[in-house]
Protein backbone atom coordinates (compact mmCIF):
# COMPACT_ATOMS: atom_id res chain seq x y z
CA UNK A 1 94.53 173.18 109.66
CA UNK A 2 92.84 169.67 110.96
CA UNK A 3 89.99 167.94 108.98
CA UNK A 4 87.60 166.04 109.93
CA UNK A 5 87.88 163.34 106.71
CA UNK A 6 90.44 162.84 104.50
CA UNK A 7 90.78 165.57 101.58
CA UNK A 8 92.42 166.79 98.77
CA UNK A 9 93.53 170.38 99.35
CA UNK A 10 95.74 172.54 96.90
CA UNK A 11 97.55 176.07 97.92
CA UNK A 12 98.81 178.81 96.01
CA UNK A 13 101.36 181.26 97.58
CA UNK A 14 99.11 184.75 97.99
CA UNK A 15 101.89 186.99 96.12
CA UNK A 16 100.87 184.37 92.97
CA UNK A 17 96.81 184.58 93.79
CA UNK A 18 97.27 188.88 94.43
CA UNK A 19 98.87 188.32 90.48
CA UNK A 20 96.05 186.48 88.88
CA UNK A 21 93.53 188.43 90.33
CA UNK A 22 95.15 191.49 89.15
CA UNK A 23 95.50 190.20 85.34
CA UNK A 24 92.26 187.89 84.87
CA UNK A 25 89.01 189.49 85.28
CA UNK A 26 87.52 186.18 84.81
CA UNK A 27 89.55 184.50 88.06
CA UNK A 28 88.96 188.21 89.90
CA UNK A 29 84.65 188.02 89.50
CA UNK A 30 85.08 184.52 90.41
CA UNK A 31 86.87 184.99 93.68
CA UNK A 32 84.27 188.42 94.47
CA UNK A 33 81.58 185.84 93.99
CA UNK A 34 83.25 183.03 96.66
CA UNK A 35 83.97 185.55 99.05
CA UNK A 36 80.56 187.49 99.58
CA UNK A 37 78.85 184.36 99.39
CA UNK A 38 81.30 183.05 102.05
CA UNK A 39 80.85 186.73 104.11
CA UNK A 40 76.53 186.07 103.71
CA UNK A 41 77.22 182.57 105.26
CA UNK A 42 79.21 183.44 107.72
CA UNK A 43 77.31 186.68 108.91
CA UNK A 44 74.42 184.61 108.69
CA UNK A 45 75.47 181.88 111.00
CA UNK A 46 77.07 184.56 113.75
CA UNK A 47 73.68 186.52 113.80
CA UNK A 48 71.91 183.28 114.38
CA UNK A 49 74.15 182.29 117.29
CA UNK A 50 73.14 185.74 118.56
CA UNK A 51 69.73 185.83 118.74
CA UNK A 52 68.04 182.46 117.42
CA UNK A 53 67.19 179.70 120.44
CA UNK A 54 69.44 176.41 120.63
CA UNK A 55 66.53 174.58 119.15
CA UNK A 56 66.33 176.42 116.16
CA UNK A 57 70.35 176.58 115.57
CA UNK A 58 69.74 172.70 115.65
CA UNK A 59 67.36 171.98 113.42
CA UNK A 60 68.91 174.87 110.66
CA UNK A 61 72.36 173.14 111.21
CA UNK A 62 70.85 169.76 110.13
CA UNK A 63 68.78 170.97 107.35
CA UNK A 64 71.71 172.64 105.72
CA UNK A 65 74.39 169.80 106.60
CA UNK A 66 72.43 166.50 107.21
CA UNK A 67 75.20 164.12 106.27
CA UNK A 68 77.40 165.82 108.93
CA UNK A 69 75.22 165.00 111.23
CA UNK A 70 75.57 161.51 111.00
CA UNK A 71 79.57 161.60 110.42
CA UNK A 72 80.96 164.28 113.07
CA UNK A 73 81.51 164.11 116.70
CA UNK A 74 79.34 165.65 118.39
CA UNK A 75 81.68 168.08 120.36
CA UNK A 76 82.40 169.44 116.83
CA UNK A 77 78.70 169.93 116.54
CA UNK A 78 77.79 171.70 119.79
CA UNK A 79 81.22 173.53 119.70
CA UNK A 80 79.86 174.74 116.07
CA UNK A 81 76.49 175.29 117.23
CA UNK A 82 77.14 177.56 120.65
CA UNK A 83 76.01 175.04 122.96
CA UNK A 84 77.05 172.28 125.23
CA UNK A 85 76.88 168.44 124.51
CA UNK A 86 74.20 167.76 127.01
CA UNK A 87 71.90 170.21 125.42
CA UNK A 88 72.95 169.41 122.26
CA UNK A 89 72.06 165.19 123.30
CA UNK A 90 68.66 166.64 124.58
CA UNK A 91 67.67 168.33 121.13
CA UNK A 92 68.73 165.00 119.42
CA UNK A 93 66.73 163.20 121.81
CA UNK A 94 63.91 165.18 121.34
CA UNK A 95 64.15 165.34 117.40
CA UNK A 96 64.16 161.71 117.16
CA UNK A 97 60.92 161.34 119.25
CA UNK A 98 59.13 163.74 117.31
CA UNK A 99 60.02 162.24 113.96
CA UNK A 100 58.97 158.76 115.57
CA UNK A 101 55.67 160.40 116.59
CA UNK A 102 55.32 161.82 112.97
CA UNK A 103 55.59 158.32 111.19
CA UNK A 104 52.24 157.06 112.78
């Protein structure tokens, strides 16, 4: 696993998760929760690499992450997005004119 930042991460052995979720119901609604949300996100983001246009994967990316945007390279970004970095240096490009245009 790489990140991006530095982080605190924390691992439990899955023979010791498979155990808690077994005997908490608390822990086991709690992790049912994480995961569909997680499965909505990520079936989500698949079926709008699919059929939305680069454009609109753009913009939705930086509504939903907008400090990312300012922080990651952006190979990460296209790479995440579908696209290549030239297209994804033309949307930029054109964002930032419109928003320009907008403050007059």
């Amino acid at each position: 696993m790489e990140t991006l930042e530095a982080v605190e991460a924390y691992r439990i052995r899955l023979d010791d998760l498979t155990r808690l979720l077994e005997t908490n119901l608390e822990l086991c609604n709690w992790g049912r929760v994480i995961h569909q949300n997680e499965y909505r996100r990520l079936h989500r983001s698949h079926r709008e690499r699919l059929t939305l246009p680069a454009q609109a994967r753009y913009e939705e990316f930086v509504r939903q992450f907008p400090e990312v945007c300012r922080r990651v390279n952006l190979g990460y970004i296209a790479s995440y997005l579908g696209i290549t970095i030239s297209t994804l240096s033309r949307l930029r490009a054109r964002r930032a004119k419109a928003s320009a245009c907008n403050r007059f």
